[in-house]
PDB file of N, CA and C in Angstrom:
ATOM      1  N   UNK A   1     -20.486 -11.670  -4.308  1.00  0.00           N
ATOM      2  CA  UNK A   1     -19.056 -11.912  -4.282  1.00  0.00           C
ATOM      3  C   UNK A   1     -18.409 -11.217  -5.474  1.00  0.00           C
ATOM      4  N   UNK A   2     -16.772 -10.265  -5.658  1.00  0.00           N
ATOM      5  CA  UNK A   2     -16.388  -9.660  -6.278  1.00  0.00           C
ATOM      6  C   UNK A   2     -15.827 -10.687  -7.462  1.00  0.00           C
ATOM      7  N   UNK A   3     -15.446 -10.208  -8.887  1.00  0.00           N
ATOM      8  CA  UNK A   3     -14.698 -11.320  -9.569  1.00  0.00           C
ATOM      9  C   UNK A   3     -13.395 -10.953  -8.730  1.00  0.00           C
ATOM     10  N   UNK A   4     -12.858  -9.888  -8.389  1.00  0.00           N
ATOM     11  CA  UNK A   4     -11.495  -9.835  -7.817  1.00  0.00           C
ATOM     12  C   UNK A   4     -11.555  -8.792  -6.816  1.00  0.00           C
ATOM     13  N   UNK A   5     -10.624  -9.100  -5.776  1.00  0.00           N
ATOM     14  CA  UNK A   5     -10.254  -8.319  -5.072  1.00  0.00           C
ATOM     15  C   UNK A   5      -9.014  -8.308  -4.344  1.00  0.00           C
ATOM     16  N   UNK A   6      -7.817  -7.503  -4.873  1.00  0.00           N
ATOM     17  CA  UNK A   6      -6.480  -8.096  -4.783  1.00  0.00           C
ATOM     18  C   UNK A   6      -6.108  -6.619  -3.744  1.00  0.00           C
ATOM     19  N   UNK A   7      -4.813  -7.090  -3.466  1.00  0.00           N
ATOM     20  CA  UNK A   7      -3.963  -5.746  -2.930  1.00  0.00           C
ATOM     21  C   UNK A   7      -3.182  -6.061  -2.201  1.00  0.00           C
ATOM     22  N   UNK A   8      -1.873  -4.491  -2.537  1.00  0.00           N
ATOM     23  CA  UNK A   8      -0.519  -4.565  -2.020  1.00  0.00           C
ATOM     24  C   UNK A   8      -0.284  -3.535  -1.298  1.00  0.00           C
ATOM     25  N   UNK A   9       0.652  -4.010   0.047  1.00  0.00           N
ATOM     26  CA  UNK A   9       1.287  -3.191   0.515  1.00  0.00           C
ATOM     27  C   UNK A   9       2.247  -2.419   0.571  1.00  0.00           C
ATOM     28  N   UNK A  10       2.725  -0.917   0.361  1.00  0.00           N
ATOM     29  CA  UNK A  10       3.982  -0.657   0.398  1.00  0.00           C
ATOM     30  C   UNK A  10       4.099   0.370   1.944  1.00  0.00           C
ATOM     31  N   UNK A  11       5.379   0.100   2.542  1.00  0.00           N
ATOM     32  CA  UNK A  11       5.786   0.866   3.445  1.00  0.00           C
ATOM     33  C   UNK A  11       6.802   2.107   3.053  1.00  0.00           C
ATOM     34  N   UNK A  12       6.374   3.136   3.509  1.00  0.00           N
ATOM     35  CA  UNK A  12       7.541   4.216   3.254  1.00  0.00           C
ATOM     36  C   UNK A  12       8.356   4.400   4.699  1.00  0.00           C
ATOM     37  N   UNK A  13       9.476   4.078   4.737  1.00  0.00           N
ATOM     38  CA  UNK A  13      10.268   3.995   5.741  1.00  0.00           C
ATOM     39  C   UNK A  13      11.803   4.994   5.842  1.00  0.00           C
ATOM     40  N   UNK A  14      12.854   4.997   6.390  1.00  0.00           N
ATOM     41  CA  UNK A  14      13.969   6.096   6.650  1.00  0.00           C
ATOM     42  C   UNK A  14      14.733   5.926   5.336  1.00  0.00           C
ATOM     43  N   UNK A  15      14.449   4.378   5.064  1.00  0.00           N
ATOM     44  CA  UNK A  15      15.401   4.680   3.938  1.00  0.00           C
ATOM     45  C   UNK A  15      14.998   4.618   1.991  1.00  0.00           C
ATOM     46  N   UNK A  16      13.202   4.853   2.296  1.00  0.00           N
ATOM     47  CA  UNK A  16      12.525   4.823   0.869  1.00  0.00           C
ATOM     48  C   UNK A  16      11.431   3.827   0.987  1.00  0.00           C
ATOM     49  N   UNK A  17      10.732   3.501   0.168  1.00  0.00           N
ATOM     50  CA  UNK A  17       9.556   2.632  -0.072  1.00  0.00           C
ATOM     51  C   UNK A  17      10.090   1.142   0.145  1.00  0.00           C
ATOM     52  N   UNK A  18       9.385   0.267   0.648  1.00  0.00           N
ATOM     53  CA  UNK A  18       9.553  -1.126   0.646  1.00  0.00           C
ATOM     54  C   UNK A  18       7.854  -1.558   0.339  1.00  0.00           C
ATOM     55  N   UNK A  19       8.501  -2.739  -0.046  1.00  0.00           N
ATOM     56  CA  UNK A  19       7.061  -3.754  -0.695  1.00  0.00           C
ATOM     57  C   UNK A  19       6.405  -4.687   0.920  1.00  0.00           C
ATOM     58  N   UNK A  20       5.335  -4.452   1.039  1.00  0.00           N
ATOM     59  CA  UNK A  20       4.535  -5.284   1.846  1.00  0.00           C
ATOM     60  C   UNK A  20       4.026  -6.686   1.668  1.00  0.00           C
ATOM     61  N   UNK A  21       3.029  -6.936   2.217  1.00  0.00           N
ATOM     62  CA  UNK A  21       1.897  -8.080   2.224  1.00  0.00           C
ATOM     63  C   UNK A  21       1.698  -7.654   0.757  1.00  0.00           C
ATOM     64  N   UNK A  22       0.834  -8.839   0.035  1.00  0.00           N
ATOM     65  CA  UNK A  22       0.602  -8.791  -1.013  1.00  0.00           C
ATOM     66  C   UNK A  22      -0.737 -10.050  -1.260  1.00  0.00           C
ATOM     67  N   UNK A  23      -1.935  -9.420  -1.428  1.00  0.00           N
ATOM     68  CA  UNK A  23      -2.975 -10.423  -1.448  1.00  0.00           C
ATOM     69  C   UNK A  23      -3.897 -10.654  -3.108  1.00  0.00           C
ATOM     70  N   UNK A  24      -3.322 -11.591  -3.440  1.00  0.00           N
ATOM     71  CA  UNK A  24      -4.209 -12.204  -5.126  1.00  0.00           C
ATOM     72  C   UNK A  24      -5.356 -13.002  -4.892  1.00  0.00           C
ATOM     73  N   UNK A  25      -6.331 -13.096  -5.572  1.00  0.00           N
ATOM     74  CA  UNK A  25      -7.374 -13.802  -5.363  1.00  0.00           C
ATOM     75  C   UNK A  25      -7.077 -15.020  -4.974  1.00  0.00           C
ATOM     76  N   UNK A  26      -5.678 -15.656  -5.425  1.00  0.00           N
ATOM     77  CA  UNK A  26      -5.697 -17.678  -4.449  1.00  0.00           C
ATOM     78  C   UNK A  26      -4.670 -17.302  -3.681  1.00  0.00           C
ATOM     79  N   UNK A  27      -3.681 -16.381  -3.362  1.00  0.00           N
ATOM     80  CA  UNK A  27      -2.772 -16.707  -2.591  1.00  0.00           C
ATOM     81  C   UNK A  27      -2.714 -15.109  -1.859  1.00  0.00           C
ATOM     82  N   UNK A  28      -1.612 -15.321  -0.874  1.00  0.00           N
ATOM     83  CA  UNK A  28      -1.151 -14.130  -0.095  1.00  0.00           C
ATOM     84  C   UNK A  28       0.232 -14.558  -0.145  1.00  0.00           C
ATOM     85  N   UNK A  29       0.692 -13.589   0.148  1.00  0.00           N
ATOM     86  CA  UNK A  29       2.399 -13.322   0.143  1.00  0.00           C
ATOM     87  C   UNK A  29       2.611 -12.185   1.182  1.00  0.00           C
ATOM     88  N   UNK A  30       3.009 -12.807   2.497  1.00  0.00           N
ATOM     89  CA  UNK A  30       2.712 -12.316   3.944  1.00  0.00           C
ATOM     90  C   UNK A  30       4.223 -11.862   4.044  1.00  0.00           C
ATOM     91  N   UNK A  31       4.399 -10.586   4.339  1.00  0.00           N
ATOM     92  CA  UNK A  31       5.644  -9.850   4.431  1.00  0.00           C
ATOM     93  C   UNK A  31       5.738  -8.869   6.319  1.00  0.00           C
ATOM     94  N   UNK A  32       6.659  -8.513   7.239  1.00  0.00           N
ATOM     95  CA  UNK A  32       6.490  -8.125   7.844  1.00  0.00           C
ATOM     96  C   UNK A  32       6.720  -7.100   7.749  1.00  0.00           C
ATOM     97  N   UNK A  33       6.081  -6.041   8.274  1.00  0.00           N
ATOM     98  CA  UNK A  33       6.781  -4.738   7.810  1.00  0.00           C
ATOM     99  C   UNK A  33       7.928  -4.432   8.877  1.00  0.00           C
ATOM    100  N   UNK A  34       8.533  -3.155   8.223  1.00  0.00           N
ATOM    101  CA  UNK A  34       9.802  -2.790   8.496  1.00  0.00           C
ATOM    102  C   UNK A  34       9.933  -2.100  10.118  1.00  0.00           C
ATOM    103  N   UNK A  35      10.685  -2.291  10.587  1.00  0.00           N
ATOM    104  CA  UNK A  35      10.415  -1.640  12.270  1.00  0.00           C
ATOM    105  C   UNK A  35      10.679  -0.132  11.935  1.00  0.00           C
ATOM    106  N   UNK A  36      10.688   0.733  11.075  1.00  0.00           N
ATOM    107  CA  UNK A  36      11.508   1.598  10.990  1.00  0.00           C
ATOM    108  C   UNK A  36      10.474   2.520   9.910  1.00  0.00           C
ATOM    109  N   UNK A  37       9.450   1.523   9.718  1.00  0.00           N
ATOM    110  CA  UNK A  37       8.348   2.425   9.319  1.00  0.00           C
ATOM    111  C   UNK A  37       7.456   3.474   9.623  1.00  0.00           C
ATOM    112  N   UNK A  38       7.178   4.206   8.718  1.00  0.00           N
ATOM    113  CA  UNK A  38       6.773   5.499   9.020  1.00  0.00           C
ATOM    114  C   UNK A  38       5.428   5.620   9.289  1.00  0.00           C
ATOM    115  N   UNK A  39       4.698   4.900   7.624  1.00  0.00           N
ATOM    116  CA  UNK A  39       3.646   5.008   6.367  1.00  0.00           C
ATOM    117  C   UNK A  39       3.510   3.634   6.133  1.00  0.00           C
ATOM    118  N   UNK A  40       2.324   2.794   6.322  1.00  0.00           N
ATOM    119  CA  UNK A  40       1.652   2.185   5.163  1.00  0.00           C
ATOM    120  C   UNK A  40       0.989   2.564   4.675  1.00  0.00           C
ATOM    121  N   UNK A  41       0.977   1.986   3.343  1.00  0.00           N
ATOM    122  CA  UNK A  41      -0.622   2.264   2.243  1.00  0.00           C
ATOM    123  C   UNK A  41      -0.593   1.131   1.482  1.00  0.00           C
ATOM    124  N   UNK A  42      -2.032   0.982   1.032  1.00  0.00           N
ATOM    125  CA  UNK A  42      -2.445  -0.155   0.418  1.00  0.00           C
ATOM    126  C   UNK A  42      -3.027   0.284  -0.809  1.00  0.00           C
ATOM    127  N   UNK A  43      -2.983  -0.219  -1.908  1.00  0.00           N
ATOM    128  CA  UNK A  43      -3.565  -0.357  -3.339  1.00  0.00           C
ATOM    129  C   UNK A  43      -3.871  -1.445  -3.348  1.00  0.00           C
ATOM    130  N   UNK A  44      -5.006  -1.101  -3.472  1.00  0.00           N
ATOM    131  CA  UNK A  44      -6.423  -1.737  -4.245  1.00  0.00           C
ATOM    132  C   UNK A  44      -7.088  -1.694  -5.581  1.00  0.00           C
ATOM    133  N   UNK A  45      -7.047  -3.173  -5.873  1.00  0.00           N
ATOM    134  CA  UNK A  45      -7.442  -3.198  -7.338  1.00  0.00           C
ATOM    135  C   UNK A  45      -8.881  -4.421  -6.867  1.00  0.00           C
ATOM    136  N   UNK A  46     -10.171  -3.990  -7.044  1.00  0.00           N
ATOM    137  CA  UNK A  46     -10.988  -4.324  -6.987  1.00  0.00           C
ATOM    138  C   UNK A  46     -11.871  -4.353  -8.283  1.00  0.00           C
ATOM    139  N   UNK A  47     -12.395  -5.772  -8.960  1.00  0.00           N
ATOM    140  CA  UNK A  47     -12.958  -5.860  -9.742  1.00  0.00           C
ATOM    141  C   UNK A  47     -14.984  -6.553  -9.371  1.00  0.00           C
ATOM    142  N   UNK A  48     -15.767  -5.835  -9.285  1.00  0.00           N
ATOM    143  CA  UNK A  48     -17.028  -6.465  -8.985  1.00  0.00           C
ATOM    144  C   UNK A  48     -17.600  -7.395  -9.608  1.00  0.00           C
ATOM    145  N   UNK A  49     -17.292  -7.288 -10.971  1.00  0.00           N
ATOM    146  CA  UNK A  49     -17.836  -8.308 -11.915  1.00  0.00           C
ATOM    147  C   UNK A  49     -17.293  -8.524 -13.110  1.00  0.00           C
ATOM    148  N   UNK A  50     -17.175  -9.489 -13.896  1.00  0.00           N
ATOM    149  CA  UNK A  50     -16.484  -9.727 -15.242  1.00  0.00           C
ATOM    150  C   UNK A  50     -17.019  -8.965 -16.404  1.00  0.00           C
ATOM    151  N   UNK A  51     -17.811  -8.014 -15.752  1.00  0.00           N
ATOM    152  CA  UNK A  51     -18.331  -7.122 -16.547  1.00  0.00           C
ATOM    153  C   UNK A  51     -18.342  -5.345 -16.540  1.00  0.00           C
ATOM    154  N   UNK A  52     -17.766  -5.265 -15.233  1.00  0.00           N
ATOM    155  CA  UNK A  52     -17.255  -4.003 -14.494  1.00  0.00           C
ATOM    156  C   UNK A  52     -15.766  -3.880 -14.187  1.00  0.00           C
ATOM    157  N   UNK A  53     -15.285  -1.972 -14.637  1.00  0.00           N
ATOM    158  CA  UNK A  53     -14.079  -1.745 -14.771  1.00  0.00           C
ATOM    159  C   UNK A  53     -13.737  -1.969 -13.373  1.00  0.00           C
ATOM    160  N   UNK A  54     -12.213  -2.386 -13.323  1.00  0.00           N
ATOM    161  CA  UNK A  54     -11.382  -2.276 -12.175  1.00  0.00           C
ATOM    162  C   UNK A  54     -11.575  -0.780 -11.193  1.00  0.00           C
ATOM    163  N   UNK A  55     -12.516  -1.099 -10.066  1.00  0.00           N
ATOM    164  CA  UNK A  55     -11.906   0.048  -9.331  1.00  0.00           C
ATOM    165  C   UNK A  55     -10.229   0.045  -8.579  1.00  0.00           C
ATOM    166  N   UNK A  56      -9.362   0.749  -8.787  1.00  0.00           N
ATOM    167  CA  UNK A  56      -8.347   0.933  -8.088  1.00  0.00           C
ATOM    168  C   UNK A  56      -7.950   2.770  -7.438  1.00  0.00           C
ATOM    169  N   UNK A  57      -7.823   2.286  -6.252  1.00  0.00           N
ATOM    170  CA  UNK A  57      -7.060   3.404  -5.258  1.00  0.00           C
ATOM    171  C   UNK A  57      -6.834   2.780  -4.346  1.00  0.00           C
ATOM    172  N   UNK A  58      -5.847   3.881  -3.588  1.00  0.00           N
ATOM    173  CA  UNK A  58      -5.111   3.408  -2.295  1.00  0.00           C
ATOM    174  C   UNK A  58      -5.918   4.123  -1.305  1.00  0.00           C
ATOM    175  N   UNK A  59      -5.491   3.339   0.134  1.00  0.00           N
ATOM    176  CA  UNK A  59      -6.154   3.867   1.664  1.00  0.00           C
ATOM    177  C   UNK A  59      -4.398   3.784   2.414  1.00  0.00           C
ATOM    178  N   UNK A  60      -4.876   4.697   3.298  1.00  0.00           N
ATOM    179  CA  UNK A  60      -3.205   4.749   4.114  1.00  0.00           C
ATOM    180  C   UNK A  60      -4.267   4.352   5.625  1.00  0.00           C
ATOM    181  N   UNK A  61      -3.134   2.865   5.496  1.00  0.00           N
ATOM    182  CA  UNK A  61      -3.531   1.473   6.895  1.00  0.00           C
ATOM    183  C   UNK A  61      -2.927   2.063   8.491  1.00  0.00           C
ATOM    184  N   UNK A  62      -1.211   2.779   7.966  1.00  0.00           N
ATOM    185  CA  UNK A  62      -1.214   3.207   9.290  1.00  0.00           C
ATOM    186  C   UNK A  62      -0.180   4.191   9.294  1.00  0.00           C
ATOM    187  N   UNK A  63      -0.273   5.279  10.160  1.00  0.00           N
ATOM    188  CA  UNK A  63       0.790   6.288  10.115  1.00  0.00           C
ATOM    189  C   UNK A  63       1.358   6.168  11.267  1.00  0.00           C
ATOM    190  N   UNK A  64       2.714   6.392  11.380  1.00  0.00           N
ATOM    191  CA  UNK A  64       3.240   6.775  13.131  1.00  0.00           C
ATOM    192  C   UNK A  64       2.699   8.305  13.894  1.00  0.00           C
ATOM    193  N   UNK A  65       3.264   8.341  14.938  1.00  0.00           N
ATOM    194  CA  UNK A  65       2.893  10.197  15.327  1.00  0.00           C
ATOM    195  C   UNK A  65       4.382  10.774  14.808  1.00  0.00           C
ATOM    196  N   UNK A  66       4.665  10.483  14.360  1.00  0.00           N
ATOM    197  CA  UNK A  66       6.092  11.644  14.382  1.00  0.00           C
ATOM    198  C   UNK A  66       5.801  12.218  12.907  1.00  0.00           C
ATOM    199  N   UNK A  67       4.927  13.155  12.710  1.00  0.00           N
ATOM    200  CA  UNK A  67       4.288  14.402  12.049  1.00  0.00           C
ATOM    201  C   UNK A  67       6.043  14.136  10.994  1.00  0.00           C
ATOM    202  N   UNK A  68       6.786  15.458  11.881  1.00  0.00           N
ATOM    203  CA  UNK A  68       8.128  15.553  11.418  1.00  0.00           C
ATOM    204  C   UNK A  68       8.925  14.969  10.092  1.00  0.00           C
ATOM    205  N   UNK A  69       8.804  13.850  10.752  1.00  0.00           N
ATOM    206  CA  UNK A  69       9.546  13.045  10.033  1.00  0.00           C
ATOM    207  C   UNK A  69       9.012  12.328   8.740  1.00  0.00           C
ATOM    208  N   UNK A  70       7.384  12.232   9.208  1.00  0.00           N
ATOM    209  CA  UNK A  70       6.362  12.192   7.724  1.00  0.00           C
ATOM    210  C   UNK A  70       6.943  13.314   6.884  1.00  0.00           C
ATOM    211  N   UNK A  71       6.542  14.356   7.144  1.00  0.00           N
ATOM    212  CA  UNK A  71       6.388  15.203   6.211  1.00  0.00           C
ATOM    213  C   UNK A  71       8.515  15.302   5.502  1.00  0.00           C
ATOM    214  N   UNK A  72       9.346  15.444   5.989  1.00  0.00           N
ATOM    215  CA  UNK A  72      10.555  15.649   5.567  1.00  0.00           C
ATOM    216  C   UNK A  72      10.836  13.760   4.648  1.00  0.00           C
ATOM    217  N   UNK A  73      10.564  12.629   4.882  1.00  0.00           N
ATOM    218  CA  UNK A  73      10.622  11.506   3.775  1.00  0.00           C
ATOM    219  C   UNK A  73       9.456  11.732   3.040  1.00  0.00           C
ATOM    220  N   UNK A  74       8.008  12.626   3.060  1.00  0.00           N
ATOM    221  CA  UNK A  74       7.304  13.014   2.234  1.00  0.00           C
ATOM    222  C   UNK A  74       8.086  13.533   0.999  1.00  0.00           C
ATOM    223  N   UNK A  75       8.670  14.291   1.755  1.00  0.00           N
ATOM    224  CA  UNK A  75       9.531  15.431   1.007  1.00  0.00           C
ATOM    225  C   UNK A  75      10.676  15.244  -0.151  1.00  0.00           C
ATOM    226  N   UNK A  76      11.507  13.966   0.255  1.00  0.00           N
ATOM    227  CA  UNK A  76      12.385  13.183   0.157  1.00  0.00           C
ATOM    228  C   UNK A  76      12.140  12.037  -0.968  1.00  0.00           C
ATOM    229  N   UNK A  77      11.110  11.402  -0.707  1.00  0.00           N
ATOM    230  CA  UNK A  77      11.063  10.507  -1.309  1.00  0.00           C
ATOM    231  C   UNK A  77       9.481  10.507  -2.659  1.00  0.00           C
ATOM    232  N   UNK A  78       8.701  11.774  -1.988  1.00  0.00           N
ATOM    233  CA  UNK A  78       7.122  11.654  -3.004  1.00  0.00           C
ATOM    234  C   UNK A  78       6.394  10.392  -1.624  1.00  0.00           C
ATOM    235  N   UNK A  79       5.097  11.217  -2.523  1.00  0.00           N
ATOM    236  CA  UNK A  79       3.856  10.815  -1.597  1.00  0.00           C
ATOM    237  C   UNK A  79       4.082   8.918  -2.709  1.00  0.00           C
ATOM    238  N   UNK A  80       3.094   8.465  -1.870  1.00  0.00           N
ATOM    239  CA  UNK A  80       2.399   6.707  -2.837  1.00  0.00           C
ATOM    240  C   UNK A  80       2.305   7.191  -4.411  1.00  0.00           C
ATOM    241  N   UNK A  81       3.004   6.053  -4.548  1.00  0.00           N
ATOM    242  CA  UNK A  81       2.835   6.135  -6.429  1.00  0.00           C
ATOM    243  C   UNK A  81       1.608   5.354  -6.544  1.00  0.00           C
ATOM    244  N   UNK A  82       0.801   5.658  -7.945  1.00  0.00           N
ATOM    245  CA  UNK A  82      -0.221   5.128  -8.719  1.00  0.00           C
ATOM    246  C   UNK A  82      -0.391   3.508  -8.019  1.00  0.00           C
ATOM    247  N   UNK A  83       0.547   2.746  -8.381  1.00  0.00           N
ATOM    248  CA  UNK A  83       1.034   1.447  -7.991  1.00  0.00           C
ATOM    249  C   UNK A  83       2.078   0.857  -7.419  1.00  0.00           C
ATOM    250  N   UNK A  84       2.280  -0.790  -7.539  1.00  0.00           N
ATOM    251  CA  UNK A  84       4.054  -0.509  -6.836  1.00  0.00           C
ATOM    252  C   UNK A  84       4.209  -1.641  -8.547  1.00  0.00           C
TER     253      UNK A  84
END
């Protein structure tokens, strides 16, 4: 079992980044995402042991098909930051 394993969601959507789900080791903070979303991605901050550094990176949970329109709010707004 990890000492931690937390993580947040952000959506990149038409009109910029919004904050997702959000999971801490005792609680969750359950958000729906936006109908109008493009992009999720998740950051992950995973700790294995009270003795091992934090691994953190992100995974992208789900993309739409409209290529297009990724790439031009790519464009617009920047890829996932470090964190939220």
């Amino acid at each position: 079992m990890s000492a931690s394993n937390e993580w947040t969601e952000g959506h990149l959507t038409l009109r910029g980044s919004e904050q997702g789900t959000e999971k801490e080791d005792f609680r969750t903070v359950n958000r729906e995402p936006p109908s109008d979303r493009i992009k999720t991605v998740r950051w992950h901050d995973y700790l294995s042991s009270i003795y091992s550094t934090p691994d953190r990176y992100h995974s992208e949970t789900w993309t739409s098909d409209y290529d297009a329109e990724i790439g031009h709010l790519l464009s617009k707004f920047g890829g996932p930051p470090s964190h939220l």
